[in-house]
N, C-alpha and C. Protein backbone atom coordinates (compact mmCIF):
# COMPACT_ATOMS: atom_id res chain seq x y z
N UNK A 1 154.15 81.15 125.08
CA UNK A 1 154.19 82.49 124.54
C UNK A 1 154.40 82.53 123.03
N UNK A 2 154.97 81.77 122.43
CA UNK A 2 155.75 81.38 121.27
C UNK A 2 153.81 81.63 119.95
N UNK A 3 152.94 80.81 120.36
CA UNK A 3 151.67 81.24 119.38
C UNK A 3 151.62 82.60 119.51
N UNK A 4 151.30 83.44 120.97
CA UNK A 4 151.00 84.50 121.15
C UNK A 4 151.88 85.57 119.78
N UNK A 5 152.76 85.59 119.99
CA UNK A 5 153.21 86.13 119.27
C UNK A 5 153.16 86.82 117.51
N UNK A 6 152.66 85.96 116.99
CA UNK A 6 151.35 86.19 115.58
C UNK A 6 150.79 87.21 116.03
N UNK A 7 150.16 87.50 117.37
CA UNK A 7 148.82 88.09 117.49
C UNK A 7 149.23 89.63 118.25
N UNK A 8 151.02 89.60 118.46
CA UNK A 8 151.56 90.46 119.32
C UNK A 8 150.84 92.32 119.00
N UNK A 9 151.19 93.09 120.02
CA UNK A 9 151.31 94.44 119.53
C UNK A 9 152.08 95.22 120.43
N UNK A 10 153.38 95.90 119.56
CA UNK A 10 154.36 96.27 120.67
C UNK A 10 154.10 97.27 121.23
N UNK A 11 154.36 97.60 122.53
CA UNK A 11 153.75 98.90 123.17
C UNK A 11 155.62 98.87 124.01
N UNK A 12 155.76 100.23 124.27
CA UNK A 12 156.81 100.95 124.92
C UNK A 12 157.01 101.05 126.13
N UNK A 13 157.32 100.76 127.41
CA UNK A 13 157.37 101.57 128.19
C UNK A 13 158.66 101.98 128.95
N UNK A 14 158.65 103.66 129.93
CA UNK A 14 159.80 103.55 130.51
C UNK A 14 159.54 103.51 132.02
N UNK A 15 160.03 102.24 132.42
CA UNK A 15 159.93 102.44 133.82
C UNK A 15 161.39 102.99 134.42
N UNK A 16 161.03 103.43 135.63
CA UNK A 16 161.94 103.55 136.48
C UNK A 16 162.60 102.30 137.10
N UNK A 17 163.71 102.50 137.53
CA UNK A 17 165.09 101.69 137.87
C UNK A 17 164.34 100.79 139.25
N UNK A 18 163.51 101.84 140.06
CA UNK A 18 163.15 101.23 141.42
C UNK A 18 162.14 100.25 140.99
N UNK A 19 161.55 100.38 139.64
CA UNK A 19 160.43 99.16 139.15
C UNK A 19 161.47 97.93 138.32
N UNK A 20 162.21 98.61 137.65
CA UNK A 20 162.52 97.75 136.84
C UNK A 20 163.56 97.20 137.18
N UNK A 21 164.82 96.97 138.46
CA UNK A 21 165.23 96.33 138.64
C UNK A 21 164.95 94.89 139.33
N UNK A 22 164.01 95.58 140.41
CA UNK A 22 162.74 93.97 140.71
C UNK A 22 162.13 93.55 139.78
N UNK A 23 161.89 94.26 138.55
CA UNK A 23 161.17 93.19 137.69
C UNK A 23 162.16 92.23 137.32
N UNK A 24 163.43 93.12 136.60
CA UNK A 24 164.64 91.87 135.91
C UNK A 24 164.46 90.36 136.81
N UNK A 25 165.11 90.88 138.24
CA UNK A 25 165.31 89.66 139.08
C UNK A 25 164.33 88.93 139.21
N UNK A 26 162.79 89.31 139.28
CA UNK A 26 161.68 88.32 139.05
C UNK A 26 161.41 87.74 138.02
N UNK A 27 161.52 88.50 137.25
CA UNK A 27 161.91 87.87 135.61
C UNK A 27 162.51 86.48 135.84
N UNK A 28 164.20 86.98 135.93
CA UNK A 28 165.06 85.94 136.33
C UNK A 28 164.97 84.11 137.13
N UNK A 29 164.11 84.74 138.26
CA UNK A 29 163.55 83.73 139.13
C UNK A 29 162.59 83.05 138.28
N UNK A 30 161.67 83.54 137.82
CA UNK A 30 160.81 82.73 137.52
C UNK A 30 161.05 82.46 135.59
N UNK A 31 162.43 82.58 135.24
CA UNK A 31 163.07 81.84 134.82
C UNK A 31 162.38 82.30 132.96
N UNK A 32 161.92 83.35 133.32
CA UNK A 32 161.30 84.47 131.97
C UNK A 32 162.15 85.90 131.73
N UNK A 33 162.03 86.45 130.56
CA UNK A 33 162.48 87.77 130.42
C UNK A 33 161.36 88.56 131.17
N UNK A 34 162.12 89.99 131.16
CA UNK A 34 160.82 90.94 131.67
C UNK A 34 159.84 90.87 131.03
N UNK A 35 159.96 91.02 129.42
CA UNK A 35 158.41 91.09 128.45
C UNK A 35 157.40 90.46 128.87
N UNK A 36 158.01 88.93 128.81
CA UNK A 36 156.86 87.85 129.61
C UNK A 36 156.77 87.56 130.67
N UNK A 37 157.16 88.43 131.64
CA UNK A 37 156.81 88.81 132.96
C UNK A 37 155.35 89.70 132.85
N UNK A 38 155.74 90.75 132.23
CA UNK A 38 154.99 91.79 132.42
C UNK A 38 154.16 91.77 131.32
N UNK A 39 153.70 91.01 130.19
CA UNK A 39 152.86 90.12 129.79
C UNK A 39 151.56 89.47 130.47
N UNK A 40 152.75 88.69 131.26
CA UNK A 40 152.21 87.51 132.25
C UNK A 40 151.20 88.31 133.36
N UNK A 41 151.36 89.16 134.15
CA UNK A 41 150.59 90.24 135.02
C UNK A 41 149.85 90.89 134.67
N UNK A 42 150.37 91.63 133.26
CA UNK A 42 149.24 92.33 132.61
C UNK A 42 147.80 91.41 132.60
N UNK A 43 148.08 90.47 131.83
CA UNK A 43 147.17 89.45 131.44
C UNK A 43 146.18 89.15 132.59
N UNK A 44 147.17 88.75 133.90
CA UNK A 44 146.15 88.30 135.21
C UNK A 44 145.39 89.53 135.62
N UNK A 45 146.06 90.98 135.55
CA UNK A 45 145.82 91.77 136.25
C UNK A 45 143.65 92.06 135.02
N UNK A 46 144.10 92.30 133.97
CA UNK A 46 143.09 92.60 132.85
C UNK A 46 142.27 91.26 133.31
N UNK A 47 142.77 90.02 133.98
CA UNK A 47 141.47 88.65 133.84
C UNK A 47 140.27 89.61 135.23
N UNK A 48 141.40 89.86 136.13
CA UNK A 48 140.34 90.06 137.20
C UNK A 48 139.34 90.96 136.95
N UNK A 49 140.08 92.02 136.16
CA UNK A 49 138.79 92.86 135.98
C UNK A 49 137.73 92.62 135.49
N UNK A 50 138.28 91.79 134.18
CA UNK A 50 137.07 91.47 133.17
C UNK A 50 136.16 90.41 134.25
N UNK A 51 136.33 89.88 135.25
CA UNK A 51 136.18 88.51 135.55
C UNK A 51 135.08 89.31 137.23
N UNK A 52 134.97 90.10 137.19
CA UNK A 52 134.37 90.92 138.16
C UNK A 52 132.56 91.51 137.69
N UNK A 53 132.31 90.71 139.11
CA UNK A 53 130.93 90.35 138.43
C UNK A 53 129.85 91.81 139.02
N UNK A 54 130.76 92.70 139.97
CA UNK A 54 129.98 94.11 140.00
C UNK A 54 130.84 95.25 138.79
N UNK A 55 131.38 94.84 137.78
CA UNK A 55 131.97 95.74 137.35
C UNK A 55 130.84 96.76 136.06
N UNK A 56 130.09 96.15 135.89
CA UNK A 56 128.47 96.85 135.21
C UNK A 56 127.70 98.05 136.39
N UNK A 57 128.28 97.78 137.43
CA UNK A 57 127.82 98.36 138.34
C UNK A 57 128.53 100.14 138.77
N UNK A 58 129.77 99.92 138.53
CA UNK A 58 130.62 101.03 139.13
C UNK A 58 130.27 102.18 138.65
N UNK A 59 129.42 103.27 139.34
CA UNK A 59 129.12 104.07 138.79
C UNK A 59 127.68 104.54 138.53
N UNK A 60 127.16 103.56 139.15
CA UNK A 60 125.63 103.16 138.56
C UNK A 60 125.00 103.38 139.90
N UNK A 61 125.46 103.72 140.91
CA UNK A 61 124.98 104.28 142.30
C UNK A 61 125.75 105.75 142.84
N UNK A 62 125.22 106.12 143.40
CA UNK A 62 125.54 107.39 144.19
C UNK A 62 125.97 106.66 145.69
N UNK A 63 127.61 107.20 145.65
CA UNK A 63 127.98 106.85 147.19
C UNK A 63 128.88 107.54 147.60
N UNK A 64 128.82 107.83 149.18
CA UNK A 64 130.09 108.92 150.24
C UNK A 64 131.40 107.80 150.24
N UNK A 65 132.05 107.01 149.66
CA UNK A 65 132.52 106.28 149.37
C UNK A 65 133.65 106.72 148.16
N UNK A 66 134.70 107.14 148.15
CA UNK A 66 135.28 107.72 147.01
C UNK A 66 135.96 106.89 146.39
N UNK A 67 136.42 105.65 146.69
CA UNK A 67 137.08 104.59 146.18
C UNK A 67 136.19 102.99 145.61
N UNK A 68 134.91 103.31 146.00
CA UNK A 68 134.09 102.40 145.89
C UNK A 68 134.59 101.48 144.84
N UNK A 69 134.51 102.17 143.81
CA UNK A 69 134.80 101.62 142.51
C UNK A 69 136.26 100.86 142.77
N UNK A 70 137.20 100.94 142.89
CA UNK A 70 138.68 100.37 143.12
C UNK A 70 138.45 99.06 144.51
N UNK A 71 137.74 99.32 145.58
CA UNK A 71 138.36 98.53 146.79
C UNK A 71 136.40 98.06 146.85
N UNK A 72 135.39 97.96 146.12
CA UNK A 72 134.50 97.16 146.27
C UNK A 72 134.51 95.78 146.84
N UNK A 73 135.46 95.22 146.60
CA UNK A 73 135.39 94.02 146.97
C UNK A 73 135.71 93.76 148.47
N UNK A 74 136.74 94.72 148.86
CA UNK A 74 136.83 94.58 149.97
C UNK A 74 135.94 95.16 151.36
N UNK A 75 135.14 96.13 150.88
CA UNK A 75 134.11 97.04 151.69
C UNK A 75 133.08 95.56 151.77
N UNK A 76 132.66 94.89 150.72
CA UNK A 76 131.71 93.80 150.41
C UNK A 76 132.10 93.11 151.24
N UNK A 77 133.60 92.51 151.46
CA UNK A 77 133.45 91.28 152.55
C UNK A 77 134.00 91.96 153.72
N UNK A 78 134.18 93.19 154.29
CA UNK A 78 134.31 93.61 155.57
C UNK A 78 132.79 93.68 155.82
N UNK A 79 131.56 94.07 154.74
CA UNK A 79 129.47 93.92 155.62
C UNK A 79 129.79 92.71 155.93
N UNK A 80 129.98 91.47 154.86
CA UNK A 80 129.71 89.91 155.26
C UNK A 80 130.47 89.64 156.28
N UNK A 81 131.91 90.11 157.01
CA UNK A 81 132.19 89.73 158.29
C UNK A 81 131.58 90.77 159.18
N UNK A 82 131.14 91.75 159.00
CA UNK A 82 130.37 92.13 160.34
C UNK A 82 129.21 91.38 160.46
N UNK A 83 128.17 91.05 159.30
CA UNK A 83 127.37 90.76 159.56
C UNK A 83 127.23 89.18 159.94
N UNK A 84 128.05 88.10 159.89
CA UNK A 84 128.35 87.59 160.07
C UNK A 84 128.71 87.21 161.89
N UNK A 85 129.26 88.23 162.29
CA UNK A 85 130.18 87.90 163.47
C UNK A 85 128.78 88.81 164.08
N UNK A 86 128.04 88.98 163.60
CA UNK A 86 127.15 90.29 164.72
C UNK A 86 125.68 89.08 165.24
């Protein structure tokens, strides 16, 4: 984390007690402050998206589907196990 830091930009937030006391203790465990906890997630959470190879897509079809966009991936491999098992 120690390079990162040059490149930092501080942002604020207030969580609530019911978030932020599980964060401390995970923090804790895995032997980081919260910052670089929630750093650390941010980061994975922003890889998947970027790292999502229908994400050019969302939006780019008409569907009765209201979540399409959020749970795609999972509608995708519930066809491949039906079609699969059929």
């Amino acid at each position: 984390m120690a390079n990162l830091a040059k490149t930092m930009t501080t942002i604020t937030l207030e969580l609530p007690q019911n978030i932020y006391e599980p964060l401390q203790k995970a923090a804790a465990k895995a032997g980081q402050s919260p910052q670089e906890l929630i750093t650390k997630l941010l980061e994975q959470t922003i890889q998947t998206f970027a790292d999502d190879p229908l994400e050019e897509f969302i939006g780019a079809f008409r569907s009765d589907i209201p979540d399409w966009g959020e749970n795609h991936d999972r509608y995708l491999g519930q066809g491949l196990l039906e079609n699969h098992n059929a």
